[in-house]
N, C-alpha and C. Protein backbone atom coordinates (compact mmCIF):
# COMPACT_ATOMS: atom_id res chain seq x y z
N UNK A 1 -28.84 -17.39 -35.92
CA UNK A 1 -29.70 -16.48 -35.18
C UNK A 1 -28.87 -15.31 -34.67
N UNK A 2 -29.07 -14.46 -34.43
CA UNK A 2 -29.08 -13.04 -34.30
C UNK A 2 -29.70 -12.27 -33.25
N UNK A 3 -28.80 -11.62 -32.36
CA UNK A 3 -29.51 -11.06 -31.10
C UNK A 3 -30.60 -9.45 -31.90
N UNK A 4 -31.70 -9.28 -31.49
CA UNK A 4 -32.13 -7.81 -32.04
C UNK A 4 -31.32 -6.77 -31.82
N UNK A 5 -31.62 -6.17 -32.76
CA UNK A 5 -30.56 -4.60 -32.32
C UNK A 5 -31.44 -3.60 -31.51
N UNK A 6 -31.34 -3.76 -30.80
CA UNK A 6 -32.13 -3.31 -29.31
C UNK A 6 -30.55 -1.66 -29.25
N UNK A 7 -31.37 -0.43 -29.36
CA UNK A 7 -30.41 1.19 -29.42
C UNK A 7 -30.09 0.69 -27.84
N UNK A 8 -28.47 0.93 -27.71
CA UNK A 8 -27.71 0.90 -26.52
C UNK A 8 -28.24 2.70 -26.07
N UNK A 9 -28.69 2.80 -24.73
CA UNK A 9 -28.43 3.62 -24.15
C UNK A 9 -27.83 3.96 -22.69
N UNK A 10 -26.76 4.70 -22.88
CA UNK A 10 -26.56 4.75 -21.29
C UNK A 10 -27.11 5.41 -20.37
N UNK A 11 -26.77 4.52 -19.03
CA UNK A 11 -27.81 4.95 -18.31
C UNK A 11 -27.47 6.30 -17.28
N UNK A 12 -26.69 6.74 -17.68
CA UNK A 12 -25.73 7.81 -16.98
C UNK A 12 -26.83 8.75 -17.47
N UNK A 13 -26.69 8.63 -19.15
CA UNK A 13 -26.47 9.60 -19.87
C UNK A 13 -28.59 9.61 -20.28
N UNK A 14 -29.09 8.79 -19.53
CA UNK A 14 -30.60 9.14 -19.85
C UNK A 14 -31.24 9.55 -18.77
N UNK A 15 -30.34 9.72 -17.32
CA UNK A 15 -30.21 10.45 -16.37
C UNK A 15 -30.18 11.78 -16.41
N UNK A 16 -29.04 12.07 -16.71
CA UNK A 16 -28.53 13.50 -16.75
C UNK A 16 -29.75 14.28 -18.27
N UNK A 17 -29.98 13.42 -19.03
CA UNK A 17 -31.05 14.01 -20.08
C UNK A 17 -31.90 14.84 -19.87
N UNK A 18 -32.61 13.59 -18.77
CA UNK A 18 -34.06 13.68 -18.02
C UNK A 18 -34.02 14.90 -16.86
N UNK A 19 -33.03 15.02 -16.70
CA UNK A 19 -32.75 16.11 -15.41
C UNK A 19 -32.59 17.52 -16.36
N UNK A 20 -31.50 17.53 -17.23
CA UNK A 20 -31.08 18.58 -17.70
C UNK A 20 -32.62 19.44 -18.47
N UNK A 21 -33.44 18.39 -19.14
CA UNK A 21 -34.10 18.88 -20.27
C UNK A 21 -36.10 18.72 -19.25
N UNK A 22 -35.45 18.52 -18.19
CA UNK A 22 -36.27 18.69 -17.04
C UNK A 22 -37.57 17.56 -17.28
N UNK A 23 -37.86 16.47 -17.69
CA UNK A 23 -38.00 15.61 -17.99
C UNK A 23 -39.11 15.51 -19.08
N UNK A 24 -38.33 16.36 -20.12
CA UNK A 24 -38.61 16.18 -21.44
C UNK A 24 -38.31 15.12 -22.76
N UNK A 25 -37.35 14.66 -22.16
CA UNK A 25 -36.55 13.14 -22.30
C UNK A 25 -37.24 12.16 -22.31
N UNK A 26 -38.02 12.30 -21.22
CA UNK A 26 -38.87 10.85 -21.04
C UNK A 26 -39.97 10.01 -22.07
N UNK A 27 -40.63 11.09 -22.59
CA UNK A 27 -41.32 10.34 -23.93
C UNK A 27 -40.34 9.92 -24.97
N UNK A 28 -39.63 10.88 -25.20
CA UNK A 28 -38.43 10.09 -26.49
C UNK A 28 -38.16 8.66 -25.61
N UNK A 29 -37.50 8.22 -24.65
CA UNK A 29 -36.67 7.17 -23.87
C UNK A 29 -38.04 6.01 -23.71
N UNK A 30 -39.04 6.23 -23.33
CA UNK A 30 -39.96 5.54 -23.15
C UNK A 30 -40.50 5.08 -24.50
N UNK A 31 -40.71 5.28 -25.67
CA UNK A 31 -40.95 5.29 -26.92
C UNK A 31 -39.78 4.49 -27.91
N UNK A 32 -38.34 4.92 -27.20
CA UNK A 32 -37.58 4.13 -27.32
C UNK A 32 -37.34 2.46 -26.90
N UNK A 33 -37.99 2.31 -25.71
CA UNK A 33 -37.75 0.97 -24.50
C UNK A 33 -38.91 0.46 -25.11
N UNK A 34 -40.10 1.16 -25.79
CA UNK A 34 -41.24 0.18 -25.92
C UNK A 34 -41.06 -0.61 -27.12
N UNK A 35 -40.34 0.34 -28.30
CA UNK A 35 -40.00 -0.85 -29.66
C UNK A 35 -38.80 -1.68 -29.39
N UNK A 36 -37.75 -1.55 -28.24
CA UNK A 36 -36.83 -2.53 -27.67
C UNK A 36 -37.38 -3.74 -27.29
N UNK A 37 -38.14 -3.33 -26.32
CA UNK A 37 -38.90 -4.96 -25.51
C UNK A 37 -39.80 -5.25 -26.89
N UNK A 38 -40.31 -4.85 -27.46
CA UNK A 38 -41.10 -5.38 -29.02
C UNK A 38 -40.18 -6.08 -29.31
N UNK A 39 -39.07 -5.77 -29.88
CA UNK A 39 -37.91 -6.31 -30.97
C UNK A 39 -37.30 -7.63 -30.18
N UNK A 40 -37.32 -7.27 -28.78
CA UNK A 40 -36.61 -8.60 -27.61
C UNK A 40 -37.80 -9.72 -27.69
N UNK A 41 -38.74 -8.80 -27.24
CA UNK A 41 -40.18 -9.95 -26.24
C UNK A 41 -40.84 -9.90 -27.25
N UNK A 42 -41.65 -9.12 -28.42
CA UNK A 42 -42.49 -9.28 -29.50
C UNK A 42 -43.68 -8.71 -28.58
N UNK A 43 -43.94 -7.76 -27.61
CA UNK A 43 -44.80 -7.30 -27.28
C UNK A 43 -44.26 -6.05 -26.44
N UNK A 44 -45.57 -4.95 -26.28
CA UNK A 44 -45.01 -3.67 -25.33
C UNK A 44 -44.99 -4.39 -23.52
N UNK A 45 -45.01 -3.32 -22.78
CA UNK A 45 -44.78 -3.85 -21.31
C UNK A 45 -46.48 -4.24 -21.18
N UNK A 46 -47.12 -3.06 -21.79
CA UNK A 46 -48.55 -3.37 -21.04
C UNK A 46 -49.79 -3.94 -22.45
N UNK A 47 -49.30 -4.06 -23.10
CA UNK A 47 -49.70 -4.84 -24.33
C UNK A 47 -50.52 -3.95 -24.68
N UNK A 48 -50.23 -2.45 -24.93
CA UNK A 48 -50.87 -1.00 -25.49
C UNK A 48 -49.47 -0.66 -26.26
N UNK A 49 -50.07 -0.06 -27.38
CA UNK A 49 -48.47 1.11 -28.03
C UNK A 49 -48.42 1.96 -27.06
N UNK A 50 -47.58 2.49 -27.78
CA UNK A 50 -46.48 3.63 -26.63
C UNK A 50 -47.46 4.65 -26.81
N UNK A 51 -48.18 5.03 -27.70
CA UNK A 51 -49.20 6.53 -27.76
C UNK A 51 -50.19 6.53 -26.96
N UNK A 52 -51.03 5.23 -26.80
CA UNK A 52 -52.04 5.08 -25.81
C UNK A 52 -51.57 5.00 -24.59
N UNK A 53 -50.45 4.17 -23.92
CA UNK A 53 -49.99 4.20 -22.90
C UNK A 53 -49.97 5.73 -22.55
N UNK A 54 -49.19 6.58 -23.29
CA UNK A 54 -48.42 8.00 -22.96
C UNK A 54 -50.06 8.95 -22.43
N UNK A 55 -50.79 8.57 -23.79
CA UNK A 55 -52.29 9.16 -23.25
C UNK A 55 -52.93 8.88 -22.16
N UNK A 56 -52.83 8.12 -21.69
CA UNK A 56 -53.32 7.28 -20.00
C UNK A 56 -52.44 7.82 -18.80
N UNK A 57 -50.90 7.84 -19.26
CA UNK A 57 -50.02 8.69 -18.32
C UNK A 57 -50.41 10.29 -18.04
N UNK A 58 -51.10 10.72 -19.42
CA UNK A 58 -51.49 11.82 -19.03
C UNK A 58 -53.05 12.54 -18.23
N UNK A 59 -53.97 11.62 -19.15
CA UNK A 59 -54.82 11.34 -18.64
C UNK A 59 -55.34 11.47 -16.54
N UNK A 60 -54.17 10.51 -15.92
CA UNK A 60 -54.18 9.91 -15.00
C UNK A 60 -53.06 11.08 -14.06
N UNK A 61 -52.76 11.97 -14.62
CA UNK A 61 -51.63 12.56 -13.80
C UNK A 61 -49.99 11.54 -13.72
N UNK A 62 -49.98 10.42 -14.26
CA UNK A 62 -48.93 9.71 -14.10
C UNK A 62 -48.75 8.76 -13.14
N UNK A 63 -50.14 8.71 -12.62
CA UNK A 63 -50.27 7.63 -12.08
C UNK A 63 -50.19 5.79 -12.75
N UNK A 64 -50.71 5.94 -14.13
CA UNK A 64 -50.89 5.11 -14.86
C UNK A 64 -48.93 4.91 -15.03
N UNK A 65 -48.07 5.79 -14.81
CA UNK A 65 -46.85 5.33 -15.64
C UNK A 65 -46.15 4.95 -14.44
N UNK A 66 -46.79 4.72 -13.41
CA UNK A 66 -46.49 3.87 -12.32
C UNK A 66 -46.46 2.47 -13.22
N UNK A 67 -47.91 2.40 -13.28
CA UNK A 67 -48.06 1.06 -13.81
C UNK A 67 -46.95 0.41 -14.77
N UNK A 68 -46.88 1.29 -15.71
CA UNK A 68 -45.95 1.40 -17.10
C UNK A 68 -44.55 0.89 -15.76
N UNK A 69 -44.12 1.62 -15.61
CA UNK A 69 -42.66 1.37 -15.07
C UNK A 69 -42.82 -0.22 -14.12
N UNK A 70 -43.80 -0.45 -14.20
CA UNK A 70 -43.80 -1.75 -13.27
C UNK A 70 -43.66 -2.76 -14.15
N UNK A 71 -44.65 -2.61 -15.33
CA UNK A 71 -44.29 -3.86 -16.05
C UNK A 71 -43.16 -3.93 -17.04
N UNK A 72 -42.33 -2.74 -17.43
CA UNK A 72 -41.14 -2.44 -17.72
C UNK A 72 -40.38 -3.35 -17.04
N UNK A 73 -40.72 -3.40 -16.22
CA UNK A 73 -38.99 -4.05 -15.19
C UNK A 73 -39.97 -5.42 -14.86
N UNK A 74 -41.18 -6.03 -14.57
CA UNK A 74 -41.56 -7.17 -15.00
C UNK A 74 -41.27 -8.00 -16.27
N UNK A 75 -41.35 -7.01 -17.21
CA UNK A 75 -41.46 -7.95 -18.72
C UNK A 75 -39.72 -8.67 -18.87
N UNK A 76 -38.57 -7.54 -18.66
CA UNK A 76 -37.07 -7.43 -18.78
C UNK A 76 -36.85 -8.70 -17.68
N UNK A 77 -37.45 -8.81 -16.64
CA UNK A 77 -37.00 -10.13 -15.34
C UNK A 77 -37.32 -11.38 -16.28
N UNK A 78 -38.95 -10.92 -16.80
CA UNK A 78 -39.54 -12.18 -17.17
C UNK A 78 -39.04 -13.35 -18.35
N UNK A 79 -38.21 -11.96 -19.38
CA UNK A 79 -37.72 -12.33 -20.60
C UNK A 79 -36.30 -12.97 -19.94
N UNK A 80 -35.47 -12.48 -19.09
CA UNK A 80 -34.11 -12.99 -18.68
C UNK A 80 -34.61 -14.20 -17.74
N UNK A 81 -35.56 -14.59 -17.43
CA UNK A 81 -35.25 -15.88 -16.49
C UNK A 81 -35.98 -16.67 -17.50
N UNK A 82 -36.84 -16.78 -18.60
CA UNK A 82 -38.16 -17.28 -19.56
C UNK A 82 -36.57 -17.83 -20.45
N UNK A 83 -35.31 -17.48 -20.40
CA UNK A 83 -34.14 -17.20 -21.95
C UNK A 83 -33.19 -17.86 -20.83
N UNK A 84 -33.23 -18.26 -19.77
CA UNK A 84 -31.76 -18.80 -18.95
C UNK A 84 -30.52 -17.88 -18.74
N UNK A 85 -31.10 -16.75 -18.84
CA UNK A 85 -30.09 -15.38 -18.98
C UNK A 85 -29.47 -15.02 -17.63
N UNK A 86 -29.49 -15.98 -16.89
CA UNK A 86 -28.72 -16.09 -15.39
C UNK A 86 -29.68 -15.57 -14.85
N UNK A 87 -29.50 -15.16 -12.96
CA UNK A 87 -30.60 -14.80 -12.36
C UNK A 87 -31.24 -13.58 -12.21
N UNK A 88 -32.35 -13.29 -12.48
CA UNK A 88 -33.09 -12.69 -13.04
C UNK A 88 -32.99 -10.97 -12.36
N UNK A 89 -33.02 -10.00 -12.30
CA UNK A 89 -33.15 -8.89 -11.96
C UNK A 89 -33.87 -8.35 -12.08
N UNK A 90 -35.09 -8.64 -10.75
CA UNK A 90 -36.58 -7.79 -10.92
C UNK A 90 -36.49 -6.85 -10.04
N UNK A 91 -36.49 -5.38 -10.93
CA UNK A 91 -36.44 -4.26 -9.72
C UNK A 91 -37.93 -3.66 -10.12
N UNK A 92 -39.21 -4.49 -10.33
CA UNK A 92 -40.17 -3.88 -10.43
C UNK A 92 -40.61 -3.20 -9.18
N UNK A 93 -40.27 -3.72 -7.92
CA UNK A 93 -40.75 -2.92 -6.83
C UNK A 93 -39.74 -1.43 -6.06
N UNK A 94 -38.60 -1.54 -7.21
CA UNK A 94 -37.91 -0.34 -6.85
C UNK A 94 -38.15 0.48 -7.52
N UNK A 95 -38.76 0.08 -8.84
CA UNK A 95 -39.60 1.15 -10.00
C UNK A 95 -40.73 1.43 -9.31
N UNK A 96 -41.72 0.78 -8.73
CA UNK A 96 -42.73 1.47 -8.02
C UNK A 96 -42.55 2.28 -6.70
N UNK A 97 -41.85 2.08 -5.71
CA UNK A 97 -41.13 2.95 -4.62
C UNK A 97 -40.74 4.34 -5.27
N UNK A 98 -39.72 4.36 -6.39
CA UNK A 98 -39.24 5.46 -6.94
C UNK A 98 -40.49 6.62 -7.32
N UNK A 99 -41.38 5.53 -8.16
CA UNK A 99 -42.12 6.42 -9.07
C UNK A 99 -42.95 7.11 -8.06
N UNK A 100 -43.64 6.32 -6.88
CA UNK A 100 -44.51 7.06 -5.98
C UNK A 100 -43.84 8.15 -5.27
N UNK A 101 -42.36 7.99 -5.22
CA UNK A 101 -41.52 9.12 -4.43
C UNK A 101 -41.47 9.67 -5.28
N UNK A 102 -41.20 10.04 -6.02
CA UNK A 102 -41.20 11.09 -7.89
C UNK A 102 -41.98 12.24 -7.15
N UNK A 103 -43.66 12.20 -7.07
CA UNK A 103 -44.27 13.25 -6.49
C UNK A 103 -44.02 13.75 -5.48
N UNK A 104 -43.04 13.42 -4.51
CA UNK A 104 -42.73 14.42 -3.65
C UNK A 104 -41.17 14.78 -3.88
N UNK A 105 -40.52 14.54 -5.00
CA UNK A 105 -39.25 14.45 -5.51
C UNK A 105 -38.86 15.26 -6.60
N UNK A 106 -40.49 15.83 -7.15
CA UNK A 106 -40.48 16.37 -8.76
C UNK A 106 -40.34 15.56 -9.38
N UNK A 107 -40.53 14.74 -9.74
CA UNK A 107 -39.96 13.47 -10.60
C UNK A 107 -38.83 12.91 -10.91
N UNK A 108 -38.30 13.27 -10.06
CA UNK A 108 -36.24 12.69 -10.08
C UNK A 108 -36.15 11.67 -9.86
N UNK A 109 -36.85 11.03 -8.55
CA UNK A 109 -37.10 9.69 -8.62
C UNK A 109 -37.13 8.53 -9.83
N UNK A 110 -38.48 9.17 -10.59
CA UNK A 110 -38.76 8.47 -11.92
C UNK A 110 -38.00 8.92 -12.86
N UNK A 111 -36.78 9.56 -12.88
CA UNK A 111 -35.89 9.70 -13.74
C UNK A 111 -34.58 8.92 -13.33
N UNK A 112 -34.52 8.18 -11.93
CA UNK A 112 -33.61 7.29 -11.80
C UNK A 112 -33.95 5.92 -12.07
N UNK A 113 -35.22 5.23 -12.03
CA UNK A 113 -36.11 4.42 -12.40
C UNK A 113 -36.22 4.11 -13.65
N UNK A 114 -35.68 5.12 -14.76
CA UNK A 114 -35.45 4.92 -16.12
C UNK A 114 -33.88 4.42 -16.73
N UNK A 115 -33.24 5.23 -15.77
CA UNK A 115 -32.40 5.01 -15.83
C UNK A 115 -31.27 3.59 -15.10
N UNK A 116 -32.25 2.88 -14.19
CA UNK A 116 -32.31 1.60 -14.07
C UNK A 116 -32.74 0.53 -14.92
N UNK A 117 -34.09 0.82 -15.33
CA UNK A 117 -34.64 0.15 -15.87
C UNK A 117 -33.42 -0.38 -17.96
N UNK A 118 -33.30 1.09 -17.61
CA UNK A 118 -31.88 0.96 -19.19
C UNK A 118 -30.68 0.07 -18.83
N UNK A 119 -30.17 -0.29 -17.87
CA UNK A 119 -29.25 -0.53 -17.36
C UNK A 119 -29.60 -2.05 -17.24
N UNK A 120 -30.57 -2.23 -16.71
CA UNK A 120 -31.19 -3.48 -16.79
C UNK A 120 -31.30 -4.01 -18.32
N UNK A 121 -31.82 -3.66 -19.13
CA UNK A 121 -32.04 -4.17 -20.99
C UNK A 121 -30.95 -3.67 -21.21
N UNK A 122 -29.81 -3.35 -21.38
CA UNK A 122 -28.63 -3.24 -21.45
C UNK A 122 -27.93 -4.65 -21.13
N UNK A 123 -28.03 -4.98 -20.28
CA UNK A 123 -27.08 -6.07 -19.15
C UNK A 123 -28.00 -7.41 -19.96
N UNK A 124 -29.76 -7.40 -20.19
CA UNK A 124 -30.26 -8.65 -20.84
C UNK A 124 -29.59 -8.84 -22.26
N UNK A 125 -29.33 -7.85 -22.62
CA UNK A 125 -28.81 -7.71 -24.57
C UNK A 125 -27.05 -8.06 -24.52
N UNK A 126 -26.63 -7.17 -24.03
CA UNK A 126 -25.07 -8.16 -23.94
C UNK A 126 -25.38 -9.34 -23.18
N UNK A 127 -26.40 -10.03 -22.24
CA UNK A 127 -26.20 -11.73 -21.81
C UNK A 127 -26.59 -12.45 -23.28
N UNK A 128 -27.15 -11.54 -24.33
CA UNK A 128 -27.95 -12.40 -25.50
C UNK A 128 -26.94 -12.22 -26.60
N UNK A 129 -26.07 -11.85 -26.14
CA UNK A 129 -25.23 -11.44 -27.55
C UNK A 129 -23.76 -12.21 -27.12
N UNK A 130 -23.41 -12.58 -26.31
CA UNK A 130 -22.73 -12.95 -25.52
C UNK A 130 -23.04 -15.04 -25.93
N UNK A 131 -24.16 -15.23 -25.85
CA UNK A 131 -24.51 -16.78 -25.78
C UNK A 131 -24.77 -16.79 -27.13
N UNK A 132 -24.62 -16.16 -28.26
CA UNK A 132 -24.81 -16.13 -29.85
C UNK A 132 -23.80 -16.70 -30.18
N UNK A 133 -23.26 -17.62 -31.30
CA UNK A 133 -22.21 -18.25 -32.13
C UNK A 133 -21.92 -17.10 -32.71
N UNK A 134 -20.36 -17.16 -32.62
CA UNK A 134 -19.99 -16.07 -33.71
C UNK A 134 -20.08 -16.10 -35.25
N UNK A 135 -20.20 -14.97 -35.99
CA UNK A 135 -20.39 -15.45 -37.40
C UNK A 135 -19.00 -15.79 -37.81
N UNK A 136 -17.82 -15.46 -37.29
CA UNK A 136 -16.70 -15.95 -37.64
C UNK A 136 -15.99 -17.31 -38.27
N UNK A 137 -15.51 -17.22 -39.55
CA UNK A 137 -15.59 -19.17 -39.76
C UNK A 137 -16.59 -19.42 -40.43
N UNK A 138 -17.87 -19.31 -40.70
CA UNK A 138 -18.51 -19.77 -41.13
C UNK A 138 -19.13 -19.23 -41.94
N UNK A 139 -19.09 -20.60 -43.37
CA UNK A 139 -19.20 -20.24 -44.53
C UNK A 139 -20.68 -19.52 -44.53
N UNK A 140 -19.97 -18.27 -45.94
CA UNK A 140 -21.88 -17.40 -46.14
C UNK A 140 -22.55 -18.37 -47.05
């Protein structure tokens, strides 16, 4: 067995993206995290593709990607404690604090919230790659 190849991103660097490109970043990164948790969990955060979700974010003023960022960091706790992946790291309620401060923040908030949330599936994928047998030694 084989950990998924879940794209490493850093979380520095999807920070400074989201800021620089004024948070034009965020659909690429979000579009990114939704076929990750697919490839990890076999489902999105809110059990919608990433296009309908994004349409509801817009739809809603972004209220809806409150939601989105909540079960983001729900699904990542759920999959690391569901896998024995040590103790669990649910910052779903610091993703919702952030995101509601976003609107009086410009959205910087929810550009640190992403950049948690990466940092977090980062840290679940090396605990899963980490508890894998090496292929080393053993016959193909």
């Amino acid at each position: 067995m084989t950990a998924p190849t879940i794209q490493r991103r850093e979380p520095a660097l999807v920070l400074v993206l989201s800021v620089v490109t004024f948070g034009l970043y965020l659909p690429f990164w979000y579009h990114g995290i939704y076929e990750d948790l697919k490839a990890l969990d076999g489902r999105t955060p809110t059990g919608h593709g990433f296009w309908l979700d994004f349409l509801f974010v817009i739809l809603t003023f972004a209220i809806y990607g409150i939601w989105v960022d909540y079960q983001i960091s729900q699904q990542i706790a759920e999959f690391e404690e569901r896998n024995g992946l040590g103790p669990a790291q649910d910052t779903s309620i610091i993703a919702v604090i952030l995101d509601v401060a976003s609107y009086a923040t410009v959205f910087v908030t929810n550009f640190i919230t992403s950049a948690i949330q990466q940092d977090q599936l980062n840290r679940v994928v090396e605990k899963l790659e980490s508890r894998l047998p090496s292929d080393a030694g053993l016959p193909a």
